[in-house]
Protein backbone atom coordinates (compact mmCIF):
# COMPACT_ATOMS: atom_id res chain seq x y z
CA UNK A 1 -25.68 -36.56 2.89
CA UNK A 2 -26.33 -33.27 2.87
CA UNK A 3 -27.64 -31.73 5.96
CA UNK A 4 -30.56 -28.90 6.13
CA UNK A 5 -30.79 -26.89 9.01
CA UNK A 6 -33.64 -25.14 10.87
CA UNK A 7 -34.03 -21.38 11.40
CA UNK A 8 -32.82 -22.22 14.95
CA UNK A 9 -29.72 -23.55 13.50
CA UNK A 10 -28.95 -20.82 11.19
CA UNK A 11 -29.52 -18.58 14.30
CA UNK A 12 -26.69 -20.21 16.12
CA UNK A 13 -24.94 -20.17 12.56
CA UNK A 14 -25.33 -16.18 12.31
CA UNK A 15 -23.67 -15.83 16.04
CA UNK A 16 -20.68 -17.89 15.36
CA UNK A 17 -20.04 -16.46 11.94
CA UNK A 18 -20.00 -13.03 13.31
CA UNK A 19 -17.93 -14.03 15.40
CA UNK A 20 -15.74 -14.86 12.32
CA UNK A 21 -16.60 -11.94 10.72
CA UNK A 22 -15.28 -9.87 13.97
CA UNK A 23 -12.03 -11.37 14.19
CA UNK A 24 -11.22 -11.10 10.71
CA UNK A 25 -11.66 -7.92 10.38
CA UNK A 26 -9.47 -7.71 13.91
CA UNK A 27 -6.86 -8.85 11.99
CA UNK A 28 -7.26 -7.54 8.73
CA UNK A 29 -6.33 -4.11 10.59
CA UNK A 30 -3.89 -5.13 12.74
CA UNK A 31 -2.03 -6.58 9.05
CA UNK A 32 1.16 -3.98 8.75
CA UNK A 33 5.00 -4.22 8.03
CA UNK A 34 6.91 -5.48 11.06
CA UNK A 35 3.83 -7.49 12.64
CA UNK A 36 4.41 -11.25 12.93
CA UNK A 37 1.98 -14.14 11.65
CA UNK A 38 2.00 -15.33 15.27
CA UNK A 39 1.16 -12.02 16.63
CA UNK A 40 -2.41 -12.07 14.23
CA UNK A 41 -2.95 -15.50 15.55
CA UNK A 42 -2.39 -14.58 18.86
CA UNK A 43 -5.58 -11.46 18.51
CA UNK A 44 -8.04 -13.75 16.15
CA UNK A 45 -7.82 -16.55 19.44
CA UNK A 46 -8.39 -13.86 22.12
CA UNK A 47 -11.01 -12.02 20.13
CA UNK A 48 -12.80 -15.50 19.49
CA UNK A 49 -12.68 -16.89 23.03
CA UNK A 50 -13.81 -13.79 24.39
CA UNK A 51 -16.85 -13.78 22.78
CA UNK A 52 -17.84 -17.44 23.90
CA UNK A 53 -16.89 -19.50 21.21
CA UNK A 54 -13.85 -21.62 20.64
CA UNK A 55 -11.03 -21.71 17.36
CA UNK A 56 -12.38 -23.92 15.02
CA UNK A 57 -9.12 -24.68 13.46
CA UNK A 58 -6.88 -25.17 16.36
CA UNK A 59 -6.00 -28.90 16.72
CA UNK A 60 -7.90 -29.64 13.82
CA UNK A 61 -6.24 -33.02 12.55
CA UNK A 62 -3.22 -31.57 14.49
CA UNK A 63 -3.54 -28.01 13.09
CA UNK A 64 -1.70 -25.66 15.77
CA UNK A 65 -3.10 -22.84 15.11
CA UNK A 66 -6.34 -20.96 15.55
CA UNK A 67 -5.60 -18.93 12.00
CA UNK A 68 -4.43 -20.11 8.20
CA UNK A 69 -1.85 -17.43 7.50
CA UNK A 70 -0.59 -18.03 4.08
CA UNK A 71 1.70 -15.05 2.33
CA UNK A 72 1.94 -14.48 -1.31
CA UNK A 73 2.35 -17.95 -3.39
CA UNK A 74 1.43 -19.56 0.01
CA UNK A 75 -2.82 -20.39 -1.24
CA UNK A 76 -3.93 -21.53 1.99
CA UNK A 77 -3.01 -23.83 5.74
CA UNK A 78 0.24 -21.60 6.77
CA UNK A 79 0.92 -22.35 9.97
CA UNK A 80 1.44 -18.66 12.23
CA UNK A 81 4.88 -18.25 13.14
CA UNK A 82 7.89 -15.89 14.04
CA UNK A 83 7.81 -14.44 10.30
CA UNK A 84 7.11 -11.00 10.17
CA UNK A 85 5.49 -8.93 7.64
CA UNK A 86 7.07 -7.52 4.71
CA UNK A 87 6.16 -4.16 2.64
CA UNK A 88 4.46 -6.11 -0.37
CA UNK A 89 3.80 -8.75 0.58
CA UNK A 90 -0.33 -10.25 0.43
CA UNK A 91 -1.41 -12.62 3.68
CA UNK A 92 -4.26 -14.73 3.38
CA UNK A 93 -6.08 -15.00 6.66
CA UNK A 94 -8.60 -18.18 7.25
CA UNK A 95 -10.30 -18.79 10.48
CA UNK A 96 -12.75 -20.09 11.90
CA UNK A 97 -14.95 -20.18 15.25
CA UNK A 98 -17.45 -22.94 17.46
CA UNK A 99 -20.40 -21.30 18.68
CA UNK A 100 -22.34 -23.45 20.69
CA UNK A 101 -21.66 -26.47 18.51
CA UNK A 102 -22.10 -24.57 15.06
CA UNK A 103 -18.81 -23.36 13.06
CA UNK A 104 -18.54 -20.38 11.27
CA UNK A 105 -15.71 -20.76 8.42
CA UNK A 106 -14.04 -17.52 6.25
CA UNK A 107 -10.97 -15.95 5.04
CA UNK A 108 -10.04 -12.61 3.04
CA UNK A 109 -6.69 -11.61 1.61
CA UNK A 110 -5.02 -8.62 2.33
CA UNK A 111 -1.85 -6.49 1.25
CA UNK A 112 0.49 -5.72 3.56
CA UNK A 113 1.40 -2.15 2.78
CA UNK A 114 1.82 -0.98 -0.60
CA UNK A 115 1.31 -3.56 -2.95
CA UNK A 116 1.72 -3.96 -7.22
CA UNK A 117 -0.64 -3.23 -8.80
CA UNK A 118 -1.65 -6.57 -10.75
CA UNK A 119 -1.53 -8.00 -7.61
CA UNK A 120 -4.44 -6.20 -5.93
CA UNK A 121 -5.83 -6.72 -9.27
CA UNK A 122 -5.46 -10.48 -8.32
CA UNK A 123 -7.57 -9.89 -4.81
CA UNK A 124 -10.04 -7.84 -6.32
CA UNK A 125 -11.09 -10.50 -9.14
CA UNK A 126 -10.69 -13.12 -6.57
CA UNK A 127 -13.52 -11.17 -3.77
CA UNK A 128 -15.85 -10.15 -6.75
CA UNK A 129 -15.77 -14.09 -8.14
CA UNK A 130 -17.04 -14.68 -4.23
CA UNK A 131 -19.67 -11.95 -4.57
CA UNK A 132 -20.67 -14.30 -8.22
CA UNK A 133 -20.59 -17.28 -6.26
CA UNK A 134 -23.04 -16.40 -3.53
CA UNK A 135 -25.28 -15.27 -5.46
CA UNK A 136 -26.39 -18.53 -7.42
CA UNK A 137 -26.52 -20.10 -3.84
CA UNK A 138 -30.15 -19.66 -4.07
CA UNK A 139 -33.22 -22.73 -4.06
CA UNK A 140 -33.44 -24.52 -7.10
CA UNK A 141 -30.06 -23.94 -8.43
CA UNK A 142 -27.15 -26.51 -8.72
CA UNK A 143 -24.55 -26.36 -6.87
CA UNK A 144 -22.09 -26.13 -9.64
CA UNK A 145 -23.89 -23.49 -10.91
CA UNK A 146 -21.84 -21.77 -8.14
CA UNK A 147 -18.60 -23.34 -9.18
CA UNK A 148 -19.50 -22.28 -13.07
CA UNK A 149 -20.00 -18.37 -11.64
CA UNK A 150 -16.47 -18.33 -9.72
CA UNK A 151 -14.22 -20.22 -12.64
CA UNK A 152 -16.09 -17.71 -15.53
CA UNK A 153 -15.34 -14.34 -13.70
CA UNK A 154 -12.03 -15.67 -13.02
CA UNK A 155 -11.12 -16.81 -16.11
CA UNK A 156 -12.38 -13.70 -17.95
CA UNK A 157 -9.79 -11.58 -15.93
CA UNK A 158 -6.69 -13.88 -16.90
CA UNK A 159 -6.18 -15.66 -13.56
CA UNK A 160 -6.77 -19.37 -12.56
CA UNK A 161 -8.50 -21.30 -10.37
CA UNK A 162 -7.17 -23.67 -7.55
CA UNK A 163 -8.47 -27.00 -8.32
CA UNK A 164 -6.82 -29.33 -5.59
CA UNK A 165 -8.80 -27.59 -3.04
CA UNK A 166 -13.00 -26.62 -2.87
CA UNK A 167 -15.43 -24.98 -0.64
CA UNK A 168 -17.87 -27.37 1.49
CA UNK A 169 -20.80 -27.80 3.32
CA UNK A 170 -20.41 -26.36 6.81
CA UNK A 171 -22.73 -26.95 10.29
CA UNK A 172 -21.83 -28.63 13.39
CA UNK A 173 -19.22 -30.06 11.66
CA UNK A 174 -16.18 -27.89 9.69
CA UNK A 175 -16.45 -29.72 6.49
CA UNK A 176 -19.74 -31.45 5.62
CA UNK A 177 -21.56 -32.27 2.31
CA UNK A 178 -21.36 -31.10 -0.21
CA UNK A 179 -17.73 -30.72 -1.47
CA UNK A 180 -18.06 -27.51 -3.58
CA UNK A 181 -15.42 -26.67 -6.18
CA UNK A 182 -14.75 -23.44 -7.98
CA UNK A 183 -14.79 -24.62 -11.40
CA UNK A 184 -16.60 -26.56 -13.86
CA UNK A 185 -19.96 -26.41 -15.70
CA UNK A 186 -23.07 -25.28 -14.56
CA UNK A 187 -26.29 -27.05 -14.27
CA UNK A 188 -24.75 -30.06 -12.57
CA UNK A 189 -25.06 -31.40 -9.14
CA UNK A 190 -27.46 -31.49 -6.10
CA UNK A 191 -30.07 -28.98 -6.52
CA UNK A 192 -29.74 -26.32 -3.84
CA UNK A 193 -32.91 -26.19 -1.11
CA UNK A 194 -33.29 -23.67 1.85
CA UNK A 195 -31.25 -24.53 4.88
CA UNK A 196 -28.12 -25.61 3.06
CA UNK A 197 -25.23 -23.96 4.28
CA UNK A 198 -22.26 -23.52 2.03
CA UNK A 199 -18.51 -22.40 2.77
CA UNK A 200 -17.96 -20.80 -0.77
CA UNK A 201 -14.28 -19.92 -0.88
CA UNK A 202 -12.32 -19.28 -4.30
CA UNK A 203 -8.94 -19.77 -4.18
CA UNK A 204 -7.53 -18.03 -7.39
CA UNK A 205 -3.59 -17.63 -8.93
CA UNK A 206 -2.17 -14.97 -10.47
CA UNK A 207 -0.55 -17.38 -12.57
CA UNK A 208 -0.95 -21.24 -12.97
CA UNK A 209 -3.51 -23.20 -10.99
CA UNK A 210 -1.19 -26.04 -10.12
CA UNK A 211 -0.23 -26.44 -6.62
CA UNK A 212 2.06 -28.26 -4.01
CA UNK A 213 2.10 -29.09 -0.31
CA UNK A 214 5.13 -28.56 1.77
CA UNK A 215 7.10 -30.83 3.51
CA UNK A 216 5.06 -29.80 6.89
CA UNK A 217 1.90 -31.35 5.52
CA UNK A 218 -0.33 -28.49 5.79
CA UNK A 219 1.36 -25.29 3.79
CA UNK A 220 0.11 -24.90 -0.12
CA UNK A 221 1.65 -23.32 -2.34
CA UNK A 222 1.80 -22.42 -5.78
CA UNK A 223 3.88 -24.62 -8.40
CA UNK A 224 5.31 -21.38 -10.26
CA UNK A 225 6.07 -19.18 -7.14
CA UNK A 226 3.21 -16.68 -7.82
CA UNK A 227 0.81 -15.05 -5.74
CA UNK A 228 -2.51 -16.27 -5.05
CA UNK A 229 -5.75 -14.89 -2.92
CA UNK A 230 -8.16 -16.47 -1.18
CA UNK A 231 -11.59 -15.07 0.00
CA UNK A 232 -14.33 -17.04 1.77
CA UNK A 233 -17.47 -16.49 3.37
CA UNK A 234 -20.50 -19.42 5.09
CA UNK A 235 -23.48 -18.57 3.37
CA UNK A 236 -26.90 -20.09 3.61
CA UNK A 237 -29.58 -21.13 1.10
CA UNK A 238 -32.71 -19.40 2.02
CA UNK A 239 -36.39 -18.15 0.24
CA UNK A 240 -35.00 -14.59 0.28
CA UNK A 241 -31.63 -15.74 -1.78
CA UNK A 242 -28.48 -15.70 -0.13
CA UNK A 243 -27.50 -15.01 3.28
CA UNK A 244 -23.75 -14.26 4.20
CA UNK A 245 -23.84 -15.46 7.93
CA UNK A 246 -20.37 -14.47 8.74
CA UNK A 247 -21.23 -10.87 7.90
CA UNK A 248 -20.67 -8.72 11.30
């Protein structure tokens, strides 16, 4: 079932997702050579808690930490640790935040330093595929006419498209109705009505879109051992058209 929400709700929605929106980019700047994954966790938690709302992700089926950090052919659920940084490198950074009973859910990959160039090639196609995404989220749509807008800008660049792992439907829980994936047809699926609120989140390859998890049952990574982005925003349905809630 898919669950509409009031203007109240999306209210509440708009705190907690700034509240994402903060955070992320708290740690989008701290992201440098030399700076550990643990450290970034360690200033998303602080940041989040100090503005009244709790980690979403932290104990989350046993998650243990209050970021994803996932570098280079790492797609998304890396666990924050000792490993620092390299020159290079790209870290995905997913998080999200409980504001009074409402989550806010999103993610954006960043280079760490200099980086090749077809690799911020790779992040660029995968935020502007976001930016095609969102904006089909509008009444009377389907909902894989947002799937159909990610796969074709991604495709027509060269990359591929994660397809073990799809957006959802967001609220007072993390992951509600609908299950939203980032490739297929259009014109298929629920019709989209005001008060839906999506997590639309492409997760894109530089090279093939198959993908593993590792042995600590939450790290995925790439089958070929090639980079891969990940951007994500919550974004609700509404009369006007789309409306990014974890926008600061």
């Amino acid at each position: 079932m898919i669950i509409l929400k009031s203007p109240q709700e999306l209210a509440v929605m708009r705190e907690a997702g700034r509240i994402v929106a903060q955070a992320r980019r708290l740690v989008a700047e701290a992201i440098r050579p030399g700076v550990s994954t643990a450290e970034l966790d360690a200033l998303a938690e602080e940041h989040i808690i100090k503005a009244g709302a709790t980690p979403a992700f932290k104990g989350y089926h046993g998650f243990p930490a209050s970021i994803c950090a996932s570098v280079d052919d790492q797609v998304v659920h890396g666990i924050p640790g000792p490993r620092r940084l390299r020159e290079g490198e790209i870290i995905s950074i997913d998080l999200g935040a409980v504001y009074h009973g409402y989550v806010g859910d999103g993610a954006v990959t960043v280079p760490v330093g200099k980086v090749p160039g077809e690799v911020l090639r790779l992040l660029e196609a995968t935020r502007l595929s976001l930016v095609e995404g969102i904006a089909r989220a509008v009444p009377g749509n389907h909902l894989s006419d947002i799937s159909h807008a990610v796969e074709s800008y991604v495709v027509s660049r060269g990359y591929s498209v994660v397809r073990d792992f799809v957006g959802h439907g967001i609220g007072q829980q993390m992951h509600e109705e609908p299950q939203i994936p980032n490739y297929g047809p259009a014109g298929r699926g629920p019709i989209l009505k005001e008060g839906m609120t999506l997590a639309i989140e492409p997760m894109v390859n530089l090279g093939g879109y198959e993908v593993f998890v590792e042995a600590n049952g939450w790290t995925v990574r790439t089958r070929d051992g090639r980079p891969s982005a990940h951007f994500e925003e919550t974004v609700a349905v509404t009369a006007e058209g789309p409306l990014v809630l974890t926008a600061e």
